[in-house]
C-alpha atoms as a PDB file:
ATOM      1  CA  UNK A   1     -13.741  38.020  63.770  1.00  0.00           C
ATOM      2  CA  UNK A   2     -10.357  36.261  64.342  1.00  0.00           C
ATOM      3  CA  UNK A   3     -12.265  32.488  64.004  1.00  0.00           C
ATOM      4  CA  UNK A   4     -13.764  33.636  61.109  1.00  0.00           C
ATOM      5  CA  UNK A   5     -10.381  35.010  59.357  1.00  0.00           C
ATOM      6  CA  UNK A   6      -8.731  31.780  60.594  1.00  0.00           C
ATOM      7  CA  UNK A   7     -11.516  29.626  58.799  1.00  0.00           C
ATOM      8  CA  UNK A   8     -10.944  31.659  55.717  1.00  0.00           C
ATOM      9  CA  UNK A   9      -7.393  31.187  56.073  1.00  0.00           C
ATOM     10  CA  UNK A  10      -7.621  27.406  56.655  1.00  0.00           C
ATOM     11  CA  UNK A  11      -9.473  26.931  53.447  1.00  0.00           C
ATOM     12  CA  UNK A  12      -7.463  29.467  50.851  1.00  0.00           C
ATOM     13  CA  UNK A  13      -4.745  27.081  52.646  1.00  0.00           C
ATOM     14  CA  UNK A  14      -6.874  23.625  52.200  1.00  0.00           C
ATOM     15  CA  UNK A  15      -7.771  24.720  48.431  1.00  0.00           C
ATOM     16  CA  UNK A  16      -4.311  25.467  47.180  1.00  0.00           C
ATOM     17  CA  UNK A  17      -2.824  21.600  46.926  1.00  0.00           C
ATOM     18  CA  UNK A  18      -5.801  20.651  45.861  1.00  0.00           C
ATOM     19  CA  UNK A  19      -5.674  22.762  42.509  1.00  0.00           C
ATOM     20  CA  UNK A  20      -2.022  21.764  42.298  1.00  0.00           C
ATOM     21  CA  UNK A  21      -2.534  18.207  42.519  1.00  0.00           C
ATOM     22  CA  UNK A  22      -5.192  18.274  39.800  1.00  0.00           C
ATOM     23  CA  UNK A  23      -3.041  20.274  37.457  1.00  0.00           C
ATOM     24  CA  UNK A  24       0.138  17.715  37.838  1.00  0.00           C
ATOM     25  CA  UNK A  25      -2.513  14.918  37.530  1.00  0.00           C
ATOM     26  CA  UNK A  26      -4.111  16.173  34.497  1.00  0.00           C
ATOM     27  CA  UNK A  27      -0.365  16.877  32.811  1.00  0.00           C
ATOM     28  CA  UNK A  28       0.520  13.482  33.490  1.00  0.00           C
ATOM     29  CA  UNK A  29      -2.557  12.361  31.923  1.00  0.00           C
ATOM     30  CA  UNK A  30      -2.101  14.170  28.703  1.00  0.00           C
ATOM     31  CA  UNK A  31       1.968  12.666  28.442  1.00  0.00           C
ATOM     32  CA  UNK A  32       0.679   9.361  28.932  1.00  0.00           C
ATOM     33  CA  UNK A  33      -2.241   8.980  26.712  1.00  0.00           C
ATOM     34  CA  UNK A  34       0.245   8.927  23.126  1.00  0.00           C
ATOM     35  CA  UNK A  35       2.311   6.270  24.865  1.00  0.00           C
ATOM     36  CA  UNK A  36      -1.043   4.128  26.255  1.00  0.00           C
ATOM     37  CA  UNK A  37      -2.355   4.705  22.422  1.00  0.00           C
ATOM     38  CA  UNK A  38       0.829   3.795  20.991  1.00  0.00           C
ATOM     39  CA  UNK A  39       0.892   0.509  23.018  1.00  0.00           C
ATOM     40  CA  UNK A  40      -2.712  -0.598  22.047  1.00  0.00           C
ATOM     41  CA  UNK A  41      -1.471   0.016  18.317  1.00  0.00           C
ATOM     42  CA  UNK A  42       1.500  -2.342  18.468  1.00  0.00           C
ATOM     43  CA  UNK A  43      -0.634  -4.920  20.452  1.00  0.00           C
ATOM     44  CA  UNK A  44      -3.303  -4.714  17.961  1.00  0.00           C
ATOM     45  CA  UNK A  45      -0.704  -5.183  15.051  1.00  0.00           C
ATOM     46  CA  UNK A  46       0.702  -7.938  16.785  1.00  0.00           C
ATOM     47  CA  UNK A  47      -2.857  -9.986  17.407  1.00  0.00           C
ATOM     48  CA  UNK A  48      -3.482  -9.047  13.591  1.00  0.00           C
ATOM     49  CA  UNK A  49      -0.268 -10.759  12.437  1.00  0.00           C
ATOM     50  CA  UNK A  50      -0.746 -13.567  14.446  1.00  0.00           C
ATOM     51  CA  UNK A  51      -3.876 -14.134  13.297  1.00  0.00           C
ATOM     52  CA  UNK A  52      -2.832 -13.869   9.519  1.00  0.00           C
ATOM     53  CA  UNK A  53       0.367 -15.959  10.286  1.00  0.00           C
ATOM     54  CA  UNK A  54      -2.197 -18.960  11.976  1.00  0.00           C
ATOM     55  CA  UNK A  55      -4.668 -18.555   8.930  1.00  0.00           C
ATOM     56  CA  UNK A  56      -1.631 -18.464   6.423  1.00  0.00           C
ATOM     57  CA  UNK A  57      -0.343 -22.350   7.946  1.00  0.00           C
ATOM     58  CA  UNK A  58      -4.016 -23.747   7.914  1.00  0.00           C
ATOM     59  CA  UNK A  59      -4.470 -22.488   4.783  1.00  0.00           C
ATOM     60  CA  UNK A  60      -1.736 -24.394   3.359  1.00  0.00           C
ATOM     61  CA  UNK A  61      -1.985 -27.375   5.262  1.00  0.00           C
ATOM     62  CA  UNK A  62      -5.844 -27.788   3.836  1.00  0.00           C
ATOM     63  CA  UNK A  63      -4.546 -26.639  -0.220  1.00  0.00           C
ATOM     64  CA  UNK A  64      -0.808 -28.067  -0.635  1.00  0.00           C
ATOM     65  CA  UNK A  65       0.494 -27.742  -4.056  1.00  0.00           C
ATOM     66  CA  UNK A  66       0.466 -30.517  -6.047  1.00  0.00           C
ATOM     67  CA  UNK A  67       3.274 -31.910  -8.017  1.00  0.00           C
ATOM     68  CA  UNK A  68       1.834 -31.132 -11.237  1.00  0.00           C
ATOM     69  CA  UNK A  69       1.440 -27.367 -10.027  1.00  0.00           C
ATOM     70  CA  UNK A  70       4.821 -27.302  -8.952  1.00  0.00           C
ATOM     71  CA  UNK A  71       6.089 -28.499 -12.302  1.00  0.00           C
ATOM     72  CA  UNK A  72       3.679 -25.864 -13.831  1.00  0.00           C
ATOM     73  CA  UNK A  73       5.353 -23.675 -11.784  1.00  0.00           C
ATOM     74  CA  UNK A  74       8.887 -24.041 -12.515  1.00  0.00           C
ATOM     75  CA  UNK A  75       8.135 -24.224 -16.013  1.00  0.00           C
ATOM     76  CA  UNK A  76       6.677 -20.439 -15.980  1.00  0.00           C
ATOM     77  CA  UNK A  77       9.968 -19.560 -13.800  1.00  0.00           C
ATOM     78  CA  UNK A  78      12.439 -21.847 -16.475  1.00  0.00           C
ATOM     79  CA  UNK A  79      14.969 -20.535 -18.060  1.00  0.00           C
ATOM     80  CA  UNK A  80      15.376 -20.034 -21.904  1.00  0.00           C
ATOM     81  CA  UNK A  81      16.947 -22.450 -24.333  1.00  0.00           C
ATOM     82  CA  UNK A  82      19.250 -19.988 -25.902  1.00  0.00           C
ATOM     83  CA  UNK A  83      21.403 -19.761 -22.339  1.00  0.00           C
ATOM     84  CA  UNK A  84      22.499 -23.003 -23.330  1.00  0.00           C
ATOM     85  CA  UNK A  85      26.332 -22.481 -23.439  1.00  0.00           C
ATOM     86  CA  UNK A  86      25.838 -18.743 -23.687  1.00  0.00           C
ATOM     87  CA  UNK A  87      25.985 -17.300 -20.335  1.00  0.00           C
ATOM     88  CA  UNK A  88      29.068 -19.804 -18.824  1.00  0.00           C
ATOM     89  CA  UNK A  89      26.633 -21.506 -16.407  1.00  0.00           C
ATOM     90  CA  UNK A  90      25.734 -25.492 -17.227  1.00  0.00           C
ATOM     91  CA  UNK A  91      22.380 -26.059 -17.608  1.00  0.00           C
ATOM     92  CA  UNK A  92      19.732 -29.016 -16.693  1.00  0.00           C
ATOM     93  CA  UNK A  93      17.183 -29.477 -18.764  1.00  0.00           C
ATOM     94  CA  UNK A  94      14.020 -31.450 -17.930  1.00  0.00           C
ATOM     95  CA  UNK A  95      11.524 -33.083 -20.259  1.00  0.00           C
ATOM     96  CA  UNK A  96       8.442 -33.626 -17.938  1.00  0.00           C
ATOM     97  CA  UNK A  97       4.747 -34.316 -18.732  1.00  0.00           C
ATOM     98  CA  UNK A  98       1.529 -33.725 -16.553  1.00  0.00           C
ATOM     99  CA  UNK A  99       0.818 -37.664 -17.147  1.00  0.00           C
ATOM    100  CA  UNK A 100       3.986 -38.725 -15.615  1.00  0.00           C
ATOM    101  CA  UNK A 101       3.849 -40.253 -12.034  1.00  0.00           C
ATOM    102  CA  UNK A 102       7.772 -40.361 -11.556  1.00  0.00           C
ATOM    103  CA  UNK A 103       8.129 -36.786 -12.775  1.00  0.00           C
ATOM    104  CA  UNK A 104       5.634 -35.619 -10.259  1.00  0.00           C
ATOM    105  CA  UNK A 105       8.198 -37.634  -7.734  1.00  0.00           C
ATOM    106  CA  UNK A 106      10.960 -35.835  -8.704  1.00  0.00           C
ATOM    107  CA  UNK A 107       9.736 -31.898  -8.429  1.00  0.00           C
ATOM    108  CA  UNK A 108      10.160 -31.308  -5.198  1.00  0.00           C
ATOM    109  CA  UNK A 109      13.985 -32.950  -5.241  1.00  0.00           C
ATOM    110  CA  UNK A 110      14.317 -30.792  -8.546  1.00  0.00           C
ATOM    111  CA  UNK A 111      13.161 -27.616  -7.081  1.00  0.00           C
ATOM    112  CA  UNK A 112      15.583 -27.985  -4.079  1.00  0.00           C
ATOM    113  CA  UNK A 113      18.042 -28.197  -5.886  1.00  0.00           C
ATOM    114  CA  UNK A 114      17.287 -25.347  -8.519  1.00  0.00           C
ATOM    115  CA  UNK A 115      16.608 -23.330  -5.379  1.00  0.00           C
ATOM    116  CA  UNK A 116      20.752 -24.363  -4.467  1.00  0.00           C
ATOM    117  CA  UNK A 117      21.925 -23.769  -7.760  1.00  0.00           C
ATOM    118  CA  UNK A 118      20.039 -20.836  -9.529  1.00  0.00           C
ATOM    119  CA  UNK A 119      22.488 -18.705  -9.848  1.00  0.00           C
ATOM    120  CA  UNK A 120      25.272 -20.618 -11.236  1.00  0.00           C
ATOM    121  CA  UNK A 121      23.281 -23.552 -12.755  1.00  0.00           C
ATOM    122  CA  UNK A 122      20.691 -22.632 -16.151  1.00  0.00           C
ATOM    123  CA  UNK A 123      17.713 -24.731 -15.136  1.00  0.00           C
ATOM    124  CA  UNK A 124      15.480 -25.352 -18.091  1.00  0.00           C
ATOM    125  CA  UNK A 125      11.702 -27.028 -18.190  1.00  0.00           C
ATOM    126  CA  UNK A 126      10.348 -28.804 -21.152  1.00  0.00           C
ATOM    127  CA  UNK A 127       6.986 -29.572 -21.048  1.00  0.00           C
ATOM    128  CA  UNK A 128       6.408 -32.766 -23.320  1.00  0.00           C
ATOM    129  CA  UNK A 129       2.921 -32.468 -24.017  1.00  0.00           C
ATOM    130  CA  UNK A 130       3.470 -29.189 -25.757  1.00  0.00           C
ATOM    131  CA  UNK A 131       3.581 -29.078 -29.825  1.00  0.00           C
ATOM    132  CA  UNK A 132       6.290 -26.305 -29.623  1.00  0.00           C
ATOM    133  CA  UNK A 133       8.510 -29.041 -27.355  1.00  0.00           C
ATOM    134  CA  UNK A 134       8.800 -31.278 -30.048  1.00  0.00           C
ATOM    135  CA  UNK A 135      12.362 -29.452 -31.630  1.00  0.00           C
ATOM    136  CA  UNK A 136      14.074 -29.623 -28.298  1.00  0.00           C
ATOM    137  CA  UNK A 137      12.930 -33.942 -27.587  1.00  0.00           C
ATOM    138  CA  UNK A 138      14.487 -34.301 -31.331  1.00  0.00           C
ATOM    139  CA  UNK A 139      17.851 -32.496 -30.248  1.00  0.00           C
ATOM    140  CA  UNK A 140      18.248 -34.325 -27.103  1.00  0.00           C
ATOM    141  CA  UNK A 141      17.201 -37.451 -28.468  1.00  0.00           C
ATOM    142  CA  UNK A 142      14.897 -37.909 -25.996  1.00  0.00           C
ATOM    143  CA  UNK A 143      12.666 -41.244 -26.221  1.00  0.00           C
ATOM    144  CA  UNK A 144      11.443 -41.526 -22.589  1.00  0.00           C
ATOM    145  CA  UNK A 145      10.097 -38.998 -20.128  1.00  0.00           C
ATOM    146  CA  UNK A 146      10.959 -38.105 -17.430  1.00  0.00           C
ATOM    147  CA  UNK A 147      14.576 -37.836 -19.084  1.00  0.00           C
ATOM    148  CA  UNK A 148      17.073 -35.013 -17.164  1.00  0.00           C
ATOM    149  CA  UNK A 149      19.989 -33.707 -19.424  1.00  0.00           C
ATOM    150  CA  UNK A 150      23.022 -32.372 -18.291  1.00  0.00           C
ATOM    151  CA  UNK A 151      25.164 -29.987 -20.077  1.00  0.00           C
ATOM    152  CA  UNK A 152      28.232 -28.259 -20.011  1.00  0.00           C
ATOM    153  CA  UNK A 153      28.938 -24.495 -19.994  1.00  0.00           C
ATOM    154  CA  UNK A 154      30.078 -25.184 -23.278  1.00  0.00           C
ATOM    155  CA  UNK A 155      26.789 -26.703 -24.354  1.00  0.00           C
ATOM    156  CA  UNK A 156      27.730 -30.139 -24.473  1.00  0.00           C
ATOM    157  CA  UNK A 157      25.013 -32.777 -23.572  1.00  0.00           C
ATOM    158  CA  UNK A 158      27.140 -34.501 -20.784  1.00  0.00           C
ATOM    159  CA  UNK A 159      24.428 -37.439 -20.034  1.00  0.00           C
ATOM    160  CA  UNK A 160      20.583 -38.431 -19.154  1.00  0.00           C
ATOM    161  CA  UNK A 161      19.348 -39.138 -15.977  1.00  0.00           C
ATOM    162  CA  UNK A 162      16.195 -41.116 -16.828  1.00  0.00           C
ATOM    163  CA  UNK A 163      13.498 -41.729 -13.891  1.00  0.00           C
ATOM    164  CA  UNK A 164      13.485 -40.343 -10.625  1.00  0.00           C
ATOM    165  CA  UNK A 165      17.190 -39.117  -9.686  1.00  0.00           C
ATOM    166  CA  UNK A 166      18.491 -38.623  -6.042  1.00  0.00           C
ATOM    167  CA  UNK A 167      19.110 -35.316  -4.880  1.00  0.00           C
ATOM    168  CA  UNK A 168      22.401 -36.498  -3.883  1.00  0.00           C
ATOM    169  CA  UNK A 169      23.429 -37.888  -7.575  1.00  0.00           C
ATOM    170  CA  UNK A 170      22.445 -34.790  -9.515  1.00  0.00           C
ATOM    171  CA  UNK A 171      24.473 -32.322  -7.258  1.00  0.00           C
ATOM    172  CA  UNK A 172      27.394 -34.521  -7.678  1.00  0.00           C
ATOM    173  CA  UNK A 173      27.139 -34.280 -11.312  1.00  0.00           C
ATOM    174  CA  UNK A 174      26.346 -30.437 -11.374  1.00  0.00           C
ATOM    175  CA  UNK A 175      29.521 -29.943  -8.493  1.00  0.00           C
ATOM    176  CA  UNK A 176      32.035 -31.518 -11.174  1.00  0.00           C
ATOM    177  CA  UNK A 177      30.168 -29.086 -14.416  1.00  0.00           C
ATOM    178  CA  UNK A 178      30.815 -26.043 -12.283  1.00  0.00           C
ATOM    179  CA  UNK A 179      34.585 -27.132 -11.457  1.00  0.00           C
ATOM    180  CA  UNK A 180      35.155 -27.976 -15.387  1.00  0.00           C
ATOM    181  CA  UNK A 181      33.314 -24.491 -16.081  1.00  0.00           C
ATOM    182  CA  UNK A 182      36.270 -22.769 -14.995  1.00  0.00           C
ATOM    183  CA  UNK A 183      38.572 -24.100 -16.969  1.00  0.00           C
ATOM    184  CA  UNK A 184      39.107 -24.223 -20.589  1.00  0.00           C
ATOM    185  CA  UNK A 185      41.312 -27.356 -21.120  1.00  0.00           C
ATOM    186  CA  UNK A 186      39.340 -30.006 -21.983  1.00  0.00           C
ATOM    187  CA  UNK A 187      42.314 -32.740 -21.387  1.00  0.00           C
ATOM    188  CA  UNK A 188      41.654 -31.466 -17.414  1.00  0.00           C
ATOM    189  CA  UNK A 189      37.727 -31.487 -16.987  1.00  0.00           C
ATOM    190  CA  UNK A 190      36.823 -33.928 -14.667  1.00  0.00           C
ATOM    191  CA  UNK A 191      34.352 -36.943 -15.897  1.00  0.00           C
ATOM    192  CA  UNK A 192      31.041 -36.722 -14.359  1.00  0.00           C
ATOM    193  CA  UNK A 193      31.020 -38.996 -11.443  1.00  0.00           C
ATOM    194  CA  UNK A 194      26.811 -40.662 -12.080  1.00  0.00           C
ATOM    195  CA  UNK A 195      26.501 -40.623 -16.053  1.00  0.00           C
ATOM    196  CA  UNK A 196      23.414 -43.064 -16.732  1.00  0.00           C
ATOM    197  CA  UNK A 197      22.797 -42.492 -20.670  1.00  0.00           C
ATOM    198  CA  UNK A 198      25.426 -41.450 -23.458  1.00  0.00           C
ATOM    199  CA  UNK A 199      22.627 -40.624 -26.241  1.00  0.00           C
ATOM    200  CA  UNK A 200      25.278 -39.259 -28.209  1.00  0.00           C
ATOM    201  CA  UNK A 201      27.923 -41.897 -28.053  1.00  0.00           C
ATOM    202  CA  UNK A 202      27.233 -42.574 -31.865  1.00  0.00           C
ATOM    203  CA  UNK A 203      26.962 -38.885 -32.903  1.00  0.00           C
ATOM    204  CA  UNK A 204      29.438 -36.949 -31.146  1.00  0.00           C
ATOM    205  CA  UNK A 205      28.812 -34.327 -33.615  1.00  0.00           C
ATOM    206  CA  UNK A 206      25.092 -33.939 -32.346  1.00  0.00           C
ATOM    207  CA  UNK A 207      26.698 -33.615 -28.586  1.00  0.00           C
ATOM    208  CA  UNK A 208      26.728 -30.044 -28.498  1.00  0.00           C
ATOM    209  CA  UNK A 209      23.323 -27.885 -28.677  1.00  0.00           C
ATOM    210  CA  UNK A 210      22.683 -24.090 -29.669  1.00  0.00           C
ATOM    211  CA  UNK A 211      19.198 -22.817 -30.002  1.00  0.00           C
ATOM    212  CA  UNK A 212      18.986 -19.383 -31.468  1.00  0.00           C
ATOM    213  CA  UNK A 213      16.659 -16.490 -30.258  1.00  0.00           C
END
């Protein structure tokens, strides 16, 4: 009958947004997920490195290094004796011990300023307590630890810094070696402005080190 075609009309007419609005809902769906799922990735990676970063600070703040390890450390990391006046760069050498309190106050000032100066400064670590140190405390002249040589490009033993030594002093002194590094007059190299032991000053000839390979 007429009702009945108009029923059938109303719900071919009913049914037809319906399926539309499902299909648009479901393509949406299926553009979204990759983004939602790439989302949840970066937060997760984010919560994870927080985490880490959080356990990384307690972790340190509950096992410091020491001073000893530190001068343990740099001595694994020091550079060889044969750069003295090899490579152009001046070079501080450091006679340390495990034993001593005031070279255990002086690594972290010494490290700073290695960290400055690596890579136009030859920092060198002598361990005193070690048998195969004892050549290197003879050519220094070294009678007293902690005891901090300074020496030219050249290989010249400028001075010793004996006992703790200011951060402030021993860039001063390594300032002026760089300047007088680039020149080769010695009638215009600068004197060191802190020089606290001459142990040369009666054997100039013994002033200037070489250690072969």
């Amino acid at each position: 009958s007429g009702w009945d075609n108009l029923e059938a009309t109303k719900t071919v007419g009913l049914k037809r947004p319906v399926v539309v609005v499902e299909a648009v809902s479901t393509t949406t769906t299926n553009l979204l997920s990759p983004l939602v799922e790439q989302q949840r990735r970066n937060i997760a990676v984010a919560v994870v490195s927080v985490v880490l970063a959080i356990g990384n600070f307690f972790w340190q703040y509950s096992h410091p290094t020491t001073s000893v390890q530190l001068l343990f450390s740099m001595q694994q990391s020091s550079a060889p004796m044969t750069t003295i006046g090899v490579n152009g760069k001046p070079t501080v050498v450091d006679f340390w011990a495990p034993w001593c309190e005031n070279c255990k106050l002086s690594a972290p000032t010494l490290q700073k300023v290695e960290q400055e100066y690596k890579d136009s400064v030859n920092f060198v670590m002598v361990n005193g307590d070690q048998s195969q140190a004892w050549p290197y405390i003879e050519a220094f002249g070294v009678d007293a630890i902690p005891h901090m040589a300074l020496v030219s490009a050249e290989g010249d033993v400028m001075t010793a810094l004996i006992g703790p030594t200011p951060k402030s002093v021993l860039e001063a002194d390594l300032n002026v070696l760089l300047q007088n590094a680039k020149t080769k007059d010695d009638a215009t190299k600068a004197p060191l402005p802190y020089v606290m032991m001459d142990v040369f000053a009666n054997a100039p000839e013994r002033r200037r080190v070489h250690f072969d390979e």
